[in-house]
Protein backbone atom coordinates (compact mmCIF):
# COMPACT_ATOMS: atom_id res chain seq x y z
CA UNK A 1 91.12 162.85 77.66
CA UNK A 2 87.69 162.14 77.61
CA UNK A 3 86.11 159.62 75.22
CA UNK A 4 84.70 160.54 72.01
CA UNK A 5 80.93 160.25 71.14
CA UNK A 6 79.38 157.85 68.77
CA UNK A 7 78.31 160.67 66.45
CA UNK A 8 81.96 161.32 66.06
CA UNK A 9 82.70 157.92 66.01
CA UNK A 10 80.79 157.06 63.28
CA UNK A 11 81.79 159.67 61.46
CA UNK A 12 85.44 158.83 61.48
CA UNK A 13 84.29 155.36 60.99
CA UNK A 14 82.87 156.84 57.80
CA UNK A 15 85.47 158.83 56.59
CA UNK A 16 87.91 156.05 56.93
CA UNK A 17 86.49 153.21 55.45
CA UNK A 18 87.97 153.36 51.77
CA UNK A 19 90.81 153.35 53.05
CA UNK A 20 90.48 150.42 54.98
CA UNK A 21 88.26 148.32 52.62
CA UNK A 22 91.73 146.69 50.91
CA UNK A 23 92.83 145.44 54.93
CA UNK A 24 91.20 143.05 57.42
CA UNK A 25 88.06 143.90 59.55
CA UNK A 26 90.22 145.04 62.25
CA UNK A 27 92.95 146.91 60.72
CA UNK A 28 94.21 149.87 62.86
CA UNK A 29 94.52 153.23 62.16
CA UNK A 30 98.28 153.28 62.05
CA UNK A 31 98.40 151.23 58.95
CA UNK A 32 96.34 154.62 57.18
CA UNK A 33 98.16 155.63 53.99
CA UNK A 34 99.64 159.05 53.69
CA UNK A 35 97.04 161.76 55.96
CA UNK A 36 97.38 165.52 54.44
CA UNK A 37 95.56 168.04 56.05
CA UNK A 38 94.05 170.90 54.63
CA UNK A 39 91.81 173.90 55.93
CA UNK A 40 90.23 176.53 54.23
CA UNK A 41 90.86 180.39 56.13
CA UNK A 42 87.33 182.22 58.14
CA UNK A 43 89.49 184.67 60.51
CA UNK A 44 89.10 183.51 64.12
CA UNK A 45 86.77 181.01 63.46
CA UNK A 46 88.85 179.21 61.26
CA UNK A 47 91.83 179.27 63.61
CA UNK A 48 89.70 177.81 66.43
CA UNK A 49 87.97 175.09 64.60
CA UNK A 50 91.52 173.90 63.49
CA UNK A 51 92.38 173.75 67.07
CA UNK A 52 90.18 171.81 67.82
CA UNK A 53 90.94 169.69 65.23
CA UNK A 54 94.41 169.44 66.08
CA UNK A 55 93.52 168.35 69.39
CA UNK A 56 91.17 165.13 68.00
CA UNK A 57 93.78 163.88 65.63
CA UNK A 58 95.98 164.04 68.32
CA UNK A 59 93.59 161.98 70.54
CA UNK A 60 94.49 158.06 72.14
CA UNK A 61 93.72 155.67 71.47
CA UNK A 62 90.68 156.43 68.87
CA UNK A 63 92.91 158.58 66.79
CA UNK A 64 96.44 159.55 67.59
CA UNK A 65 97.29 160.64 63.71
CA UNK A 66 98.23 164.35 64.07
CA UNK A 67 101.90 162.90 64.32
CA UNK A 68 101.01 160.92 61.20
CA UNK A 69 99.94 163.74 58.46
CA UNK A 70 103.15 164.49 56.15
CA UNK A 71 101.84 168.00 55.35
CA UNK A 72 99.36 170.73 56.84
CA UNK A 73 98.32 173.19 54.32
CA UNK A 74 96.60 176.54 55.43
CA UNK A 75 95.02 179.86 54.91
CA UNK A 76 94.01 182.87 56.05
CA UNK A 77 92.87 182.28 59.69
CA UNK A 78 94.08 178.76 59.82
CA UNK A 79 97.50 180.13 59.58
CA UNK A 80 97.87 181.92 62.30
CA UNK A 81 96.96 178.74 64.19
CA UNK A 82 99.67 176.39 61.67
CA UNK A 83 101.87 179.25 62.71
CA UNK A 84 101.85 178.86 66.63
CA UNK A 85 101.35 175.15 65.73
CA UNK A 86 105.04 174.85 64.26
CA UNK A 87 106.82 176.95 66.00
CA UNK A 88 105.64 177.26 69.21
CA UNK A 89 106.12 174.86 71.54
CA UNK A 90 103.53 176.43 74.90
CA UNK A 91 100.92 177.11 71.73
CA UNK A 92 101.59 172.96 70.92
CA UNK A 93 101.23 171.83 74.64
CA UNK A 94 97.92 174.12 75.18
CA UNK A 95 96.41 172.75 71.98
CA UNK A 96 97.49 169.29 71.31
CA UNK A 97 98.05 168.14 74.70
CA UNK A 98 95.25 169.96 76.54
CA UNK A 99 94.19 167.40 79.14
CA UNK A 100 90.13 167.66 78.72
CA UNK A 101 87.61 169.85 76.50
CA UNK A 102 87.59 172.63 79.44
CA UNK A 103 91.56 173.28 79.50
CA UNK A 104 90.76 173.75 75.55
CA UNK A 105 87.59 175.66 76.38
CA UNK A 106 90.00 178.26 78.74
CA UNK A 107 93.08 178.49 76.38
CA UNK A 108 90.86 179.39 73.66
CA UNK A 109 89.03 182.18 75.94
CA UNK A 110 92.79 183.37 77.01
CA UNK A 111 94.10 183.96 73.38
CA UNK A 112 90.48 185.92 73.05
CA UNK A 113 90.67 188.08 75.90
CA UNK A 114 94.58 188.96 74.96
CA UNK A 115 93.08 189.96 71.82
CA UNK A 116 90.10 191.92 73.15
CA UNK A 117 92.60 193.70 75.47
CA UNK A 118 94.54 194.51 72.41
CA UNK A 119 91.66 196.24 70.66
CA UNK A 120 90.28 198.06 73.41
CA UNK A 121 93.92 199.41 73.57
CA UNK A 122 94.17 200.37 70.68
CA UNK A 123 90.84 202.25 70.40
CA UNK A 124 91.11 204.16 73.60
CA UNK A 125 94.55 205.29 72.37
CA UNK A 126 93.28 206.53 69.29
CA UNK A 127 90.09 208.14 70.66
CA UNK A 128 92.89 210.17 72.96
CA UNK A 129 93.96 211.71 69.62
CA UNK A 130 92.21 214.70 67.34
CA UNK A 131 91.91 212.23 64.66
CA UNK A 132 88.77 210.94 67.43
CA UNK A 133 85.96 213.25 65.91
CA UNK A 134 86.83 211.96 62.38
CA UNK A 135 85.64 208.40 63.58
CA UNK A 136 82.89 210.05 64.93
CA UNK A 137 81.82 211.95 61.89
CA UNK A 138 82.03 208.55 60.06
CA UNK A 139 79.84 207.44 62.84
CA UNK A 140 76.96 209.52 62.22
CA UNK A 141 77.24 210.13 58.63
CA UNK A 142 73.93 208.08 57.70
CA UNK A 143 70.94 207.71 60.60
CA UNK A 144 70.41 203.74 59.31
CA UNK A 145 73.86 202.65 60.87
CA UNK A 146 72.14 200.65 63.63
CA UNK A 147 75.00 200.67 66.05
CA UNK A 148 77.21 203.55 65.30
CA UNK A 149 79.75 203.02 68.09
CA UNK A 150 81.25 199.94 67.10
CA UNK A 151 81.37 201.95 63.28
CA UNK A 152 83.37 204.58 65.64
CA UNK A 153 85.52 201.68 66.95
CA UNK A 154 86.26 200.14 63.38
CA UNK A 155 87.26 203.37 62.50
CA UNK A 156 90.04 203.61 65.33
CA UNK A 157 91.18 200.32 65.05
CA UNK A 158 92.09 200.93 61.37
CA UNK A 159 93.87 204.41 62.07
CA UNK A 160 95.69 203.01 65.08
CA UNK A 161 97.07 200.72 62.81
CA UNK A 162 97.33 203.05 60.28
CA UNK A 163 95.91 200.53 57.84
CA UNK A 164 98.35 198.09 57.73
CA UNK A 165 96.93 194.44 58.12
CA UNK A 166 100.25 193.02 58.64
CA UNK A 167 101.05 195.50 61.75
CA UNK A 168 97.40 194.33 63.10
CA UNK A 169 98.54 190.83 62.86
CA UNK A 170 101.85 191.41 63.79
CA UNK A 171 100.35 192.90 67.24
CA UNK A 172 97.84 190.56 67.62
CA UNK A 173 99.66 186.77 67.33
CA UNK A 174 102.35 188.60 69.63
CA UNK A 175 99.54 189.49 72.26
CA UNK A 176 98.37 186.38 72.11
CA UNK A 177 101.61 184.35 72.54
CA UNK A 178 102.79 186.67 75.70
CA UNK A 179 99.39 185.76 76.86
CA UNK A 180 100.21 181.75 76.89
CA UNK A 181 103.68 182.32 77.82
CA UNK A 182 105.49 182.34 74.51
CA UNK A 183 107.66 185.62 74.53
CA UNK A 184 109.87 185.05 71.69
CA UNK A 185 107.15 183.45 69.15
CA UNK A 186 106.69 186.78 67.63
CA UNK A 187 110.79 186.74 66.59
CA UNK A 188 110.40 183.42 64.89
CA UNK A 189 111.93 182.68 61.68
CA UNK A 190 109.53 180.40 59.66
CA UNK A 191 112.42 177.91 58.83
CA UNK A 192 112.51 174.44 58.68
CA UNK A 193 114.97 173.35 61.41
CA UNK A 194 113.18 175.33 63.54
CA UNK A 195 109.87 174.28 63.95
CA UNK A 196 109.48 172.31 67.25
CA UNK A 197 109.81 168.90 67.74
CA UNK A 198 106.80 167.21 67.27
CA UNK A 199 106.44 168.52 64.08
CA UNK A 200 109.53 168.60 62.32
CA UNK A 201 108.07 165.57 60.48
CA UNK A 202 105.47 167.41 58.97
CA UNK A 203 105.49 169.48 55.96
CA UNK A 204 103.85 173.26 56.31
CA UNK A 205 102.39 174.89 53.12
CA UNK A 206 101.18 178.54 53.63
CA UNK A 207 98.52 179.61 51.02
CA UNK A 208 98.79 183.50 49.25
CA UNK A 209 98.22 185.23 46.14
CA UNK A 210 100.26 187.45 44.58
CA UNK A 211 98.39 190.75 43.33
CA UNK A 212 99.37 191.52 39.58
CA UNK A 213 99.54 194.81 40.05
CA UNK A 214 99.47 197.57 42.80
CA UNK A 215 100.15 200.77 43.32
CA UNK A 216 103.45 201.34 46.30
CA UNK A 217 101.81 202.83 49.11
CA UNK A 218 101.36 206.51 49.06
CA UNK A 219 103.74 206.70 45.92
CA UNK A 220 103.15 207.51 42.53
CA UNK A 221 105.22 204.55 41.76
CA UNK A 222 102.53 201.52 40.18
CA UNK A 223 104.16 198.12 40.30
CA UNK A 224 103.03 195.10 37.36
CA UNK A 225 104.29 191.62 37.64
CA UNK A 226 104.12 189.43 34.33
CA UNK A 227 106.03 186.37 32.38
CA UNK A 228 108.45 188.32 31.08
CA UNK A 229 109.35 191.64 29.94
CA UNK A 230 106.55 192.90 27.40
CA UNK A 231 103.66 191.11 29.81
CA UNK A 232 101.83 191.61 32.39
CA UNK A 233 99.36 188.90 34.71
CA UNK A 234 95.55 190.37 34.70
CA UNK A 235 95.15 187.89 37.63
CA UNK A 236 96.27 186.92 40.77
CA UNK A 237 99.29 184.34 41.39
CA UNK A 238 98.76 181.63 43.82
CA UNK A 239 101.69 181.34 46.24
CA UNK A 240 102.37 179.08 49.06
CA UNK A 241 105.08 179.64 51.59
CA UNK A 242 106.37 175.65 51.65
CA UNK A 243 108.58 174.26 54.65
CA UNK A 244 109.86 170.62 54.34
CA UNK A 245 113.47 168.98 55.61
CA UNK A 246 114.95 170.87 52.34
CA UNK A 247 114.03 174.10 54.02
CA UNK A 248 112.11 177.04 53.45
CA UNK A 249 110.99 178.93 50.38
CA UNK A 250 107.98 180.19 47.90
CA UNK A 251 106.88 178.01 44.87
CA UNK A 252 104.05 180.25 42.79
CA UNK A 253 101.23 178.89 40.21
CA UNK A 254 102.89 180.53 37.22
CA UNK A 255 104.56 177.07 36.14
CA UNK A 256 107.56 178.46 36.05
CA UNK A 257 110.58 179.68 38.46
CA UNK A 258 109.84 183.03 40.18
CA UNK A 259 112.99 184.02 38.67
CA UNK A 260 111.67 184.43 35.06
CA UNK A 261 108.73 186.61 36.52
CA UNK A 262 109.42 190.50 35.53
CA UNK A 263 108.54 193.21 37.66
CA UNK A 264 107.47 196.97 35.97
CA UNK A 265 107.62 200.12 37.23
CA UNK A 266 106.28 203.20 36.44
CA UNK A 267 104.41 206.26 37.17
CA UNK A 268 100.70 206.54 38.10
CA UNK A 269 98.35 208.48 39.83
CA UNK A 270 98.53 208.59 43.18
CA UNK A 271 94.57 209.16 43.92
CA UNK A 272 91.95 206.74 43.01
CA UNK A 273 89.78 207.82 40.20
CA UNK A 274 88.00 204.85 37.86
CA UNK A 275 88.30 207.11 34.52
CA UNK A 276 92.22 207.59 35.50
CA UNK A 277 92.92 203.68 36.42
CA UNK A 278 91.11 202.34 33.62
CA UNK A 279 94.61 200.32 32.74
CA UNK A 280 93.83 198.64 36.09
CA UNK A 281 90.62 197.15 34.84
CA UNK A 282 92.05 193.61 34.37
CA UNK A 283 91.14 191.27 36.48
CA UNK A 284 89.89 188.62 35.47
CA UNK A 285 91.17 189.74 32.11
CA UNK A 286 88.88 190.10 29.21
CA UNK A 287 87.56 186.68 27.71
CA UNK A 288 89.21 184.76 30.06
CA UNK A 289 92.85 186.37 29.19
CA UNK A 290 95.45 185.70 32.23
CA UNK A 291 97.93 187.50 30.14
CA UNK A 292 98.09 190.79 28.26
CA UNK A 293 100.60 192.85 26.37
CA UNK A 294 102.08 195.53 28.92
CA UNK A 295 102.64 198.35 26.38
CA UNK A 296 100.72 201.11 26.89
CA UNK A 297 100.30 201.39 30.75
CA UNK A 298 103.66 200.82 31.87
CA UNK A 299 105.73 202.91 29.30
CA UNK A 300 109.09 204.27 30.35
CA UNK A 301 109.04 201.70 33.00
CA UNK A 302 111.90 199.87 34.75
CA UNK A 303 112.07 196.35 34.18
CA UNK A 304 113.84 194.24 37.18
CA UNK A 305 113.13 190.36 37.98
CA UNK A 306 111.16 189.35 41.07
CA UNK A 307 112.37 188.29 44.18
CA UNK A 308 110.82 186.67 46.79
CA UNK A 309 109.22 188.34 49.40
CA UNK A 310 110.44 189.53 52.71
CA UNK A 311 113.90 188.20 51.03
CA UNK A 312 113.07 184.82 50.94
CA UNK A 313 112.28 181.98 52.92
CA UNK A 314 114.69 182.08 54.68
CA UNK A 315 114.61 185.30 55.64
CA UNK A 316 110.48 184.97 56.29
CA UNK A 317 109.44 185.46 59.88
CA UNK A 318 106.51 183.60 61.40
CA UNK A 319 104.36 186.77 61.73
CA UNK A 320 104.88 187.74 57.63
CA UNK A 321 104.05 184.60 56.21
CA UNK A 322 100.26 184.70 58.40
CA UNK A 323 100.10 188.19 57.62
CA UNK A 324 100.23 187.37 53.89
CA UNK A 325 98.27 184.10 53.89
CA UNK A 326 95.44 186.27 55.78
CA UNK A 327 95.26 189.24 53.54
CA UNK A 328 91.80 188.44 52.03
CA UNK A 329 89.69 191.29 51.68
CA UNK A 330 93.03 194.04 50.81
CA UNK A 331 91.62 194.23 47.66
CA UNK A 332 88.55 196.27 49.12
CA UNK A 333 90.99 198.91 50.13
CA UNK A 334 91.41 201.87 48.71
CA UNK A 335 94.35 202.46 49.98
CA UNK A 336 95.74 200.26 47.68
CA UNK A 337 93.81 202.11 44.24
CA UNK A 338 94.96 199.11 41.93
CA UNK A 339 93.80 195.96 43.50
CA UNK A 340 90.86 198.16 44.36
CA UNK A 341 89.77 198.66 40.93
CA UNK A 342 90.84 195.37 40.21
CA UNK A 343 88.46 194.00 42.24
CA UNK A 344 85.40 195.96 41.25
CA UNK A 345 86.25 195.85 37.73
CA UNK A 346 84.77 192.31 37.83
CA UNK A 347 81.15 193.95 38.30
CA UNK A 348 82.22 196.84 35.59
CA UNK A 349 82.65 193.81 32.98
CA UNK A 350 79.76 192.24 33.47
CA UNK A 351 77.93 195.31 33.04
CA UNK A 352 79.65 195.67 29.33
CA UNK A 353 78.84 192.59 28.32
CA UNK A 354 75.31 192.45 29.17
CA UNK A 355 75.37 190.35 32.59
CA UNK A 356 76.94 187.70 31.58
CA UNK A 357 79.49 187.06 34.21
CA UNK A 358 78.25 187.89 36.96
CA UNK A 359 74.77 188.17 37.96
CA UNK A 360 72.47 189.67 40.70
CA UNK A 361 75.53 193.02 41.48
CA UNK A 362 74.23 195.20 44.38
CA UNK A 363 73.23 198.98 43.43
CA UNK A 364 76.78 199.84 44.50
CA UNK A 365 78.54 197.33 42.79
CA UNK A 366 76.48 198.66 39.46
CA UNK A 367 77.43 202.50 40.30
CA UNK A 368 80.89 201.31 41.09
CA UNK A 369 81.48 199.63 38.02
CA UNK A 370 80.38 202.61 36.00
CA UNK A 371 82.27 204.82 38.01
CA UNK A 372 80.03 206.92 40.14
CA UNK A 373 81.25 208.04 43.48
CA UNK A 374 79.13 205.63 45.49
CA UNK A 375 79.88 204.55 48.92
CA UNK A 376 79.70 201.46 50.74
CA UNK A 377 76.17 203.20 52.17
CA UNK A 378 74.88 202.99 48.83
CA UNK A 379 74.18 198.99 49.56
């Protein structure tokens, strides 16, 4: 490996030194308490930077501490790399044992190009279909788009994958592992007894949210998740997906067992309309509420008690758990009318009470809020 710089150096130097100050001037790094590392999510980016990351800790003789950190605790993009980190072992030799900068430099262009090759496929197939001029018309609906092919392209991506973010990263981490020789990464379980070797000593935490309500996908059936059985949640639930030598399951922020969570059911709309999903203004509940009283919007509904997603954790596959953990921006989806609303109705509050909450909203956020049929053009 080649040596590391004196910037980098020095900042290690400085990030290290309370815990050091208690030792002798020439204490070494393997006498470090407890290392946990955390990283925040940023798509691609994210996953990249972390690999890069994961290839300095694992560093001799400066560093050499990757095989030290108990736990690794990711989102979004940074879990599709803790993903191939832990359970695959040609992701772990590319990345952690990559012999210079370049042979990171080229894997790192390989899992990109499998990806690009991915998209154009699925664009040309779609633009082979009659559902093509309906990208198109998006396209050129408004003469300020500046580069109305890659609107065209969006457009095709989304319909190929008929909306569905976990199908798009379902295909994607499973282009990318054929790509660096891992055919059966994609099939993973996310257990604990089988991650890979070097890092069956290290604890994985994957980072979610739970939506508190949302609507089943083109159903009339809404869905609202609360305490118990006359409550529901106006805000999200955080969730991790945790993996330690116990095994595999979910723990959620509610401080208390998923088990006493209650799930409604009942009718609803199956269109979006702002004047007929005004029970679906909750988020972030009104004066700070996290819990309301469900009657009202969920009469006649079926009361059952959550369970875990995807059955469990130890029924979770590698591919669900980064598909959940990089859901961010589902709640801009329409498709989905309840978080939708959810989501906007933050700008619709602050409009009621004066601007207090939330200040400087865009000219769509403010027709939004009030209802108006604005579109995303509006901005």
């Amino acid at each position: 490996m080649k040596s590391l710089s004196p910037h980098t150096l020095l900042l290690l130097l400085c990030a290290t030194t309370p815990l050091l100050a208690s030792g002798s001037e020439d204490t070494p790094f393997t006498t470090l308490p407890t290392l946990r590392w955390a990283s925040t999510g940023g798509g691609w980016r994210a996953q990249f930077a972390c690999i890069g990351f994961a290839n300095l800790f694992a560093q001799k003789p400066h560093l050499d501490i990757l095989s030290k950190i108990s736990a690794i605790s990711t989102t979004s993009g940074a879990s599709w790399f803790s993903t191939q980190l832990f359970y695959s072992q040609e992701f772990y030799d590319r990345v952690v044992l990559a012999e210079d900068s370049q042979a990171l430099y080229d894997f790192v262009v390989e899992w990109m190009k499998a990806y690009g090759e991915m998209l154009t496929a699925a664009i040309d197939s779609h633009q082979s279909t009659e559902d093509e001029s309906a990208c198109a018309n998006i396209a050129n609906a408004d003469d300020r788009l500046k580069n109305k092919e890659l609107v065209a392209d969006l457009c095709s991506t989304l319909a190929y994958f008929d909306g569905d973010w976990a199908k798009f990263v379902d295909y994607m981490l499973k282009k990318a592992a054929q790509a660096y020789g891992d055919e059966d990464f994609a099939n993973q379980m996310a257990g604990s007894d089988n991650r890979i070797v070097a890092m069956q000593g290290t604890d994985l935490l994957i980072q979610a949210a739970l939506a508190p309500n949302s609507r089943s996908r083109a159903t009339d059936t809404a869905v609202y998740l609360g305490p118990d059985e006359s409550s529901v949640y106006t805000v999200p639930i955080s969730t991790a997906y945790v993996v330690n030598a116990s095994g595999a399951h979910y723990e959620y922020g509610t401080g208390s067992s998923s088990n006493n969570m209650s799930v409604k059911t009942s009718y609803t709309s199956p269109s979006h309309s702002f004047s007929d999903w005004e029970d679906f203004h909750l988020y972030p509940g009104r004066n700070g509420t996290a819990v309301i009283d469900g009657e009202g919007f969920a009469e006649n509904s079926d009361n059952k008690l959550f369970s875990p997603a995807f059955g469990g954790g130890d029924a979770s596959t590698v591919i669900q758990v980064a598909a959940i953990s990089s859901a961010a921006v589902g709640t801009e989806s329409p498709i989905v009318p309840s978080t939708f609303t959810h989501d906007d109705s933050r700008g619709r509050y602050d409009i009621e009470s004066g601007g207090g909450g939330f200040v400087e909203l865009s000219l769509h956020d403010q027709k939004v809020a009030r209802g108006d049929n604005a579109t995303l053009l509006d901005k």
